[in-house]
C-alpha atoms as a PDB file:
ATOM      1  CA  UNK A   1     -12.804  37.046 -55.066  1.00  0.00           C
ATOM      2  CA  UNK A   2      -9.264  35.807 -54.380  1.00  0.00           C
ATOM      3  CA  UNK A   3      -8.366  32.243 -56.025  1.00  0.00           C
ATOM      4  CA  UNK A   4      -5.001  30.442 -56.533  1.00  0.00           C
ATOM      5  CA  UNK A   5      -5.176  31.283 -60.075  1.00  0.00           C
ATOM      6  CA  UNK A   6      -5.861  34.532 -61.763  1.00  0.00           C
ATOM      7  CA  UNK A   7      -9.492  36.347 -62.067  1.00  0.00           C
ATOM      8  CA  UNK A   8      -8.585  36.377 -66.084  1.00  0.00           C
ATOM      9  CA  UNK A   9      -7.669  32.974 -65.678  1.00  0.00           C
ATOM     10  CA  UNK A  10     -10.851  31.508 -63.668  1.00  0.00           C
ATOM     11  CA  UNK A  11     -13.013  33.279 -66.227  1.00  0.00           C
ATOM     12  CA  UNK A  12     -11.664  31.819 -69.364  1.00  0.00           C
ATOM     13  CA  UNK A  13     -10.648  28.653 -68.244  1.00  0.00           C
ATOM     14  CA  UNK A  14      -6.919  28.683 -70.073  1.00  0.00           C
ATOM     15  CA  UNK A  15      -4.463  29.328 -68.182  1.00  0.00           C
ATOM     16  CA  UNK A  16      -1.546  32.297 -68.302  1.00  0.00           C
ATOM     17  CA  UNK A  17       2.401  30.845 -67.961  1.00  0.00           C
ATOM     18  CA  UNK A  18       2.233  32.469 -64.483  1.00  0.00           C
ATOM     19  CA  UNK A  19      -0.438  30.116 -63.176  1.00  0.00           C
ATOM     20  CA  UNK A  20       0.942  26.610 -65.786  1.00  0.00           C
ATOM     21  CA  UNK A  21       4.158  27.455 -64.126  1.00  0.00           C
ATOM     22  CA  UNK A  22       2.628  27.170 -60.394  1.00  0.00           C
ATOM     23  CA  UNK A  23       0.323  24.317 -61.033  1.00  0.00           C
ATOM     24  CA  UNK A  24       3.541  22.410 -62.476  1.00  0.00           C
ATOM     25  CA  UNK A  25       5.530  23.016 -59.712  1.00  0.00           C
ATOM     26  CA  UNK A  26       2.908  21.717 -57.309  1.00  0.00           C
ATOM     27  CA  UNK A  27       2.377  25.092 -55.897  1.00  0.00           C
ATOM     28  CA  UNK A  28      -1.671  24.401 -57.048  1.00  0.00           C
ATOM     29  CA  UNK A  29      -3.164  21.500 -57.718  1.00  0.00           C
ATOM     30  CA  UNK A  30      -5.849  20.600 -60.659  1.00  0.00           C
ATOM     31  CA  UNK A  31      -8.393  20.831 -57.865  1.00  0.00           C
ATOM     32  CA  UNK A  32      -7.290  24.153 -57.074  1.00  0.00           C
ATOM     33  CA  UNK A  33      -8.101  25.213 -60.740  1.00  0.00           C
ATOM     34  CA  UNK A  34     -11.132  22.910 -61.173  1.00  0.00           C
ATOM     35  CA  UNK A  35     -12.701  24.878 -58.029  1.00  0.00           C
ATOM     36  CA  UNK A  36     -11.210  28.285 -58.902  1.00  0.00           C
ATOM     37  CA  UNK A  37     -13.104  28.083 -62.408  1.00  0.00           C
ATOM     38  CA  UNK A  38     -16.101  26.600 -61.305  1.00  0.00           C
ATOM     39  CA  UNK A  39     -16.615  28.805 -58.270  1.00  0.00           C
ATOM     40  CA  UNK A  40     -16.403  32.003 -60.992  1.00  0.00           C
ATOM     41  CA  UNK A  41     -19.024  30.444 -63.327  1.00  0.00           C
ATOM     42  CA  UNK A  42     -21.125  30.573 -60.033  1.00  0.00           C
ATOM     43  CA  UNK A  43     -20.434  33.855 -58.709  1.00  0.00           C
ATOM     44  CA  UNK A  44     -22.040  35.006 -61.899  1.00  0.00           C
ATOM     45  CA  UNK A  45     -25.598  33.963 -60.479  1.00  0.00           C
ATOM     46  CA  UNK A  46     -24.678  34.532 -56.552  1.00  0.00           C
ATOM     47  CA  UNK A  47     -22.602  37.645 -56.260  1.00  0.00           C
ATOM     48  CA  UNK A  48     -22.021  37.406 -52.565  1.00  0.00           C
ATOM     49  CA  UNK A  49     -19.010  34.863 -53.579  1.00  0.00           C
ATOM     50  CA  UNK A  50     -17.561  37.564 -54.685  1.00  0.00           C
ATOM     51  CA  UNK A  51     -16.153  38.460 -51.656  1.00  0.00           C
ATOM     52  CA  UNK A  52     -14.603  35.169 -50.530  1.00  0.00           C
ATOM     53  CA  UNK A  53     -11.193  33.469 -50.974  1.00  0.00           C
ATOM     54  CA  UNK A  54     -10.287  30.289 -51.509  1.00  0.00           C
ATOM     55  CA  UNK A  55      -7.012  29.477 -50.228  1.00  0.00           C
ATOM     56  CA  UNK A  56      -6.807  25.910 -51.171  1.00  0.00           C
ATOM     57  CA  UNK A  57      -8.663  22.990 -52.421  1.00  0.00           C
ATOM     58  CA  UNK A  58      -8.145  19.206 -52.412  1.00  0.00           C
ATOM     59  CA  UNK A  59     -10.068  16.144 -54.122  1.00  0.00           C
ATOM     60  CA  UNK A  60     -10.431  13.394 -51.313  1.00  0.00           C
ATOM     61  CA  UNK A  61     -11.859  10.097 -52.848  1.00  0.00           C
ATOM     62  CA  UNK A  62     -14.663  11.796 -54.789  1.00  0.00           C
ATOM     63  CA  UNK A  63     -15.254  14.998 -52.049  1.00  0.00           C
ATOM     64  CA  UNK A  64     -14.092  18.410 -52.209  1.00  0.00           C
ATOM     65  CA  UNK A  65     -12.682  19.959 -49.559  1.00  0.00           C
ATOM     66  CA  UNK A  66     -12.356  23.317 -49.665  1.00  0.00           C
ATOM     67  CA  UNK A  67      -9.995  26.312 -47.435  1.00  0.00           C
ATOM     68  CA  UNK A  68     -11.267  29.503 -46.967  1.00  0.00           C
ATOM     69  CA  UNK A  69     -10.099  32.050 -45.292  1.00  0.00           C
ATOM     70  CA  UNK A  70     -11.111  33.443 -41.729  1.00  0.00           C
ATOM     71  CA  UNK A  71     -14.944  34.367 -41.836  1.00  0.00           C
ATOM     72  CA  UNK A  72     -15.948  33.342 -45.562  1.00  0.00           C
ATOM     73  CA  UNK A  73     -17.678  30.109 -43.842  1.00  0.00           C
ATOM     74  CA  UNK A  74     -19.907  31.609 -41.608  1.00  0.00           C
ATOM     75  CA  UNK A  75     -21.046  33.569 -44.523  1.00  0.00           C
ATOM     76  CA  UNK A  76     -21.688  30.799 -46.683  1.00  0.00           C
ATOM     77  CA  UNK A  77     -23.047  28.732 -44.045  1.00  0.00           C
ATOM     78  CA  UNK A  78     -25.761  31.473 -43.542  1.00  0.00           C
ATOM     79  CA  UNK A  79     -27.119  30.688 -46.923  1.00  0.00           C
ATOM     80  CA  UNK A  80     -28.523  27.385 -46.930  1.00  0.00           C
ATOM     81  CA  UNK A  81     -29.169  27.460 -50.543  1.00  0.00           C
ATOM     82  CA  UNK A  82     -25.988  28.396 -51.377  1.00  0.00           C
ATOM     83  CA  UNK A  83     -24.334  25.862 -49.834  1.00  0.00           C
ATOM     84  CA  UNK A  84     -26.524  23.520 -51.513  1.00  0.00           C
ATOM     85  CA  UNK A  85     -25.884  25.256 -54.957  1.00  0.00           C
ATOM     86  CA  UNK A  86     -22.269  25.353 -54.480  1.00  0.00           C
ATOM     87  CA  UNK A  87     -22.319  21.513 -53.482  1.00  0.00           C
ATOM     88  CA  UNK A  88     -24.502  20.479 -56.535  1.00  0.00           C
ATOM     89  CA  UNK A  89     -22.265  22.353 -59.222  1.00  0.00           C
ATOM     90  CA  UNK A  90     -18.875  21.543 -57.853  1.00  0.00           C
ATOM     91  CA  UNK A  91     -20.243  18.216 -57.648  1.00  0.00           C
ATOM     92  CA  UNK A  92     -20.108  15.367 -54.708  1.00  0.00           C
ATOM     93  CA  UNK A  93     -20.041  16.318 -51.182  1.00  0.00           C
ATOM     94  CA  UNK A  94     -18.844  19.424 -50.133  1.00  0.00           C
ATOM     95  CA  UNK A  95     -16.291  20.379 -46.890  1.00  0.00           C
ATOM     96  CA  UNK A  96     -16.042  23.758 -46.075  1.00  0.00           C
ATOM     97  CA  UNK A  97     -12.989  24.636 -43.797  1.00  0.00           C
ATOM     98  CA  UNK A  98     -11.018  27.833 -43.058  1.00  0.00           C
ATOM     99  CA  UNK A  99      -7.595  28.112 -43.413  1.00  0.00           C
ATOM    100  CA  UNK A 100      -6.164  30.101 -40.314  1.00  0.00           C
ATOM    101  CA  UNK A 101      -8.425  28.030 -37.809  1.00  0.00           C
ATOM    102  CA  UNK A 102      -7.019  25.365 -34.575  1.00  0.00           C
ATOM    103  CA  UNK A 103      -7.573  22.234 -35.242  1.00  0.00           C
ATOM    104  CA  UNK A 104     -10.563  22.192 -32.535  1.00  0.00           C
ATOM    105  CA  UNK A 105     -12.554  24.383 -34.970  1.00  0.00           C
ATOM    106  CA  UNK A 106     -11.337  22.337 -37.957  1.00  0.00           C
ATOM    107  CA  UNK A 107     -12.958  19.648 -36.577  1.00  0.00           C
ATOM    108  CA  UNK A 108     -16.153  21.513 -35.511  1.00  0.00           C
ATOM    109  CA  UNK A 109     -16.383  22.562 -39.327  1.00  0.00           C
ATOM    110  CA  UNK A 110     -16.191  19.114 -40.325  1.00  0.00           C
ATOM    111  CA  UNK A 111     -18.525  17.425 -37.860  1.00  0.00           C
ATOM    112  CA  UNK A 112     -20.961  20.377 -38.831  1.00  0.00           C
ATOM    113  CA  UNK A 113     -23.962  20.713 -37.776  1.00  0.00           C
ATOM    114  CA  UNK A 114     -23.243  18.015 -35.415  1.00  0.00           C
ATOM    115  CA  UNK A 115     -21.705  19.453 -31.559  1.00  0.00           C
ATOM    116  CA  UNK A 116     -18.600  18.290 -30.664  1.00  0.00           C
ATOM    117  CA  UNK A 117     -18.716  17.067 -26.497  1.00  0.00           C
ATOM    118  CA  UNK A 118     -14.674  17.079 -26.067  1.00  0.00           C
ATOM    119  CA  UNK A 119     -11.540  17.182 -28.123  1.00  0.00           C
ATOM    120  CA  UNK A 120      -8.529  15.467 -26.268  1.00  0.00           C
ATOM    121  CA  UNK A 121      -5.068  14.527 -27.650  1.00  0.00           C
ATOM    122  CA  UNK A 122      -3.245  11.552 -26.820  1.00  0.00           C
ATOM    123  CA  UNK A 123       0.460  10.849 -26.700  1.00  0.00           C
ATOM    124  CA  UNK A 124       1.038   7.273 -27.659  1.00  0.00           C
ATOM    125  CA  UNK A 125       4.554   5.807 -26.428  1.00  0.00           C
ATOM    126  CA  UNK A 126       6.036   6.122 -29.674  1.00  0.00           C
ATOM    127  CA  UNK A 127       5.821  10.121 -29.582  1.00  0.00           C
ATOM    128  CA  UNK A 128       3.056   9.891 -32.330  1.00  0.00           C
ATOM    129  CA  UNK A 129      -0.486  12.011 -31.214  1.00  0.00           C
ATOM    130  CA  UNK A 130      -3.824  10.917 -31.506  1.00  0.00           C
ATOM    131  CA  UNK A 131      -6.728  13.053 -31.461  1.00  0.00           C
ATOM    132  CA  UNK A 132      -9.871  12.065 -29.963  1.00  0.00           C
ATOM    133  CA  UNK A 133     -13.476  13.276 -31.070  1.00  0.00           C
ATOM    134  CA  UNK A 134     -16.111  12.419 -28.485  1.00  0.00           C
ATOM    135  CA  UNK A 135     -19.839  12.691 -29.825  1.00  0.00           C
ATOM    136  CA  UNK A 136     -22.497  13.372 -27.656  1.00  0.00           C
ATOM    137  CA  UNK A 137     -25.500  10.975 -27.779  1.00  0.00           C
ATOM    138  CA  UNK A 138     -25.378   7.212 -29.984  1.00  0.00           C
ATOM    139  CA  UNK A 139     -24.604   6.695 -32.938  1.00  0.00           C
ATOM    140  CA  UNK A 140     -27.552   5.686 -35.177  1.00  0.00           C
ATOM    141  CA  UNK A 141     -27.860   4.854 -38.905  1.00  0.00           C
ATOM    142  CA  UNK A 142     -29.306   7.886 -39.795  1.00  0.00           C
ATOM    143  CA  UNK A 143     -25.730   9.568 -38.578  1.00  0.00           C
ATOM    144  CA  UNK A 144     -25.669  12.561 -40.883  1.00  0.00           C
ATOM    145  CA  UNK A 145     -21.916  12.288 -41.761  1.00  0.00           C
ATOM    146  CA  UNK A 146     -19.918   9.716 -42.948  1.00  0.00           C
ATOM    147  CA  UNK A 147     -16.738   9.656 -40.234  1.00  0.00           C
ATOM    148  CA  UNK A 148     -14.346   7.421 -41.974  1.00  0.00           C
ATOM    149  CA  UNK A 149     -14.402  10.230 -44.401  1.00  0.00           C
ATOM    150  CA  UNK A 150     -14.229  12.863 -41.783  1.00  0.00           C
ATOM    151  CA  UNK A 151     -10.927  10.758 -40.090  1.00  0.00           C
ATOM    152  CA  UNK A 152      -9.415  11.103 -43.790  1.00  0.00           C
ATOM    153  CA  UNK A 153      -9.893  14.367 -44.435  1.00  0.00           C
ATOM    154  CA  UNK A 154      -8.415  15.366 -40.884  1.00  0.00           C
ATOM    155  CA  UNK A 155      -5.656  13.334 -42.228  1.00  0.00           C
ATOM    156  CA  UNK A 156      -4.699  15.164 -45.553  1.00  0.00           C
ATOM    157  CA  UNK A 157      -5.314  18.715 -44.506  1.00  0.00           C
ATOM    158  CA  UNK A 158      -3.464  18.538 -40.982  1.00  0.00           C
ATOM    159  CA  UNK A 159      -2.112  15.507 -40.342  1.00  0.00           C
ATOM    160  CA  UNK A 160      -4.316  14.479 -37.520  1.00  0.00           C
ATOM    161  CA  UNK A 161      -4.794  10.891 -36.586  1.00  0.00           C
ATOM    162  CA  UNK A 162      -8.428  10.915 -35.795  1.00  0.00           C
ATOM    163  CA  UNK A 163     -10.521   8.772 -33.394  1.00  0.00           C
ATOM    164  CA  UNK A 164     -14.318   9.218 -33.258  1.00  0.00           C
ATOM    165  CA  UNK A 165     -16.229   7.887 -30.060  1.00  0.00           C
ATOM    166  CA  UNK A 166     -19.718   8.236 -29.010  1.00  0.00           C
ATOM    167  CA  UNK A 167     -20.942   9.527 -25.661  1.00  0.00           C
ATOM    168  CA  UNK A 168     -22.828   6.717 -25.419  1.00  0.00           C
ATOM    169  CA  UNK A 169     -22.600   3.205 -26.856  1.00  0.00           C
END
């Protein structure tokens, strides 16, 4: 498992000048560490996280967002039950993203399991971009994911000014 802290330092929970010295200088965050330990306690009881690597993770509001890199998600996602189990020990809602991906399949990991119908940018007049999300179907109540938390989390990790429409009104 590769972390933003130390193995040594994920396992015991204090951590070496090395790692104090990077989460001072802003190079990792207290989420980053939070998630690195936590993640260790769980590969304990699911061994297949061994083999991931977390490249970065960020408390929005009271989610956790976290980076992978290229191909861990598809092997978490694979587990249902570990996705679950990762979500109820890390505690609040869960995004999984990976690191090295476009922004198209950023946004297809954060609308999942929902399909994305079309990504398009816009240029607006003042040179600014917005990114719009089309939905196919309705929107309905029962809408699995929350979207204003989606747009925000778009936001933070990439910078993208988000707009979500429906297919159909």
């Amino acid at each position: 498992m590769k972390l933003p802290i130390c193995l040594f330092d994920a396992k015991t929970g204090i951590l070496c000048p090395k790692c104090e010295a990077k989460l001072r200088g802003g190079h990792i965050t207290k989420a980053d560490v939070d998630a690195s330990i936590k993640l260790v306690k769980l590969a304990s009881k699911f061994p297949e996280l061994n083999k991931i690597t977390l490249q970065k993770a960020l408390t929005i509001n009271s989610d956790l967002v976290l980076i992978l890199s290229a191909g861990d998600l598809a092997f978490i996602r694979r587990d249902p039950t570990l996705q679950k189990r990762l979500e109820d020990d890390l505690g609040g809602k869960l995004w999984l993203l990976e690191g090295e991906s476009t922004d198209r399949v950023m946004l297809e990991d954060l609308f999942y399991p929902i399909r994305i119908l079309t990504v398009n940018v816009v240029w607006l007049p003042d040179g600014s971009k917005l990114t719009k999300v089309i939905i196919p179907g309705k929107k309905t109540k029962r809408f699995p994911i929350d979207i204003e938390k989606v747009i925000k989390i778009a936001k933070e990790v990439r910078g993208i000014e988000l707009l979500v429409e429906f297919e159909k009104s």
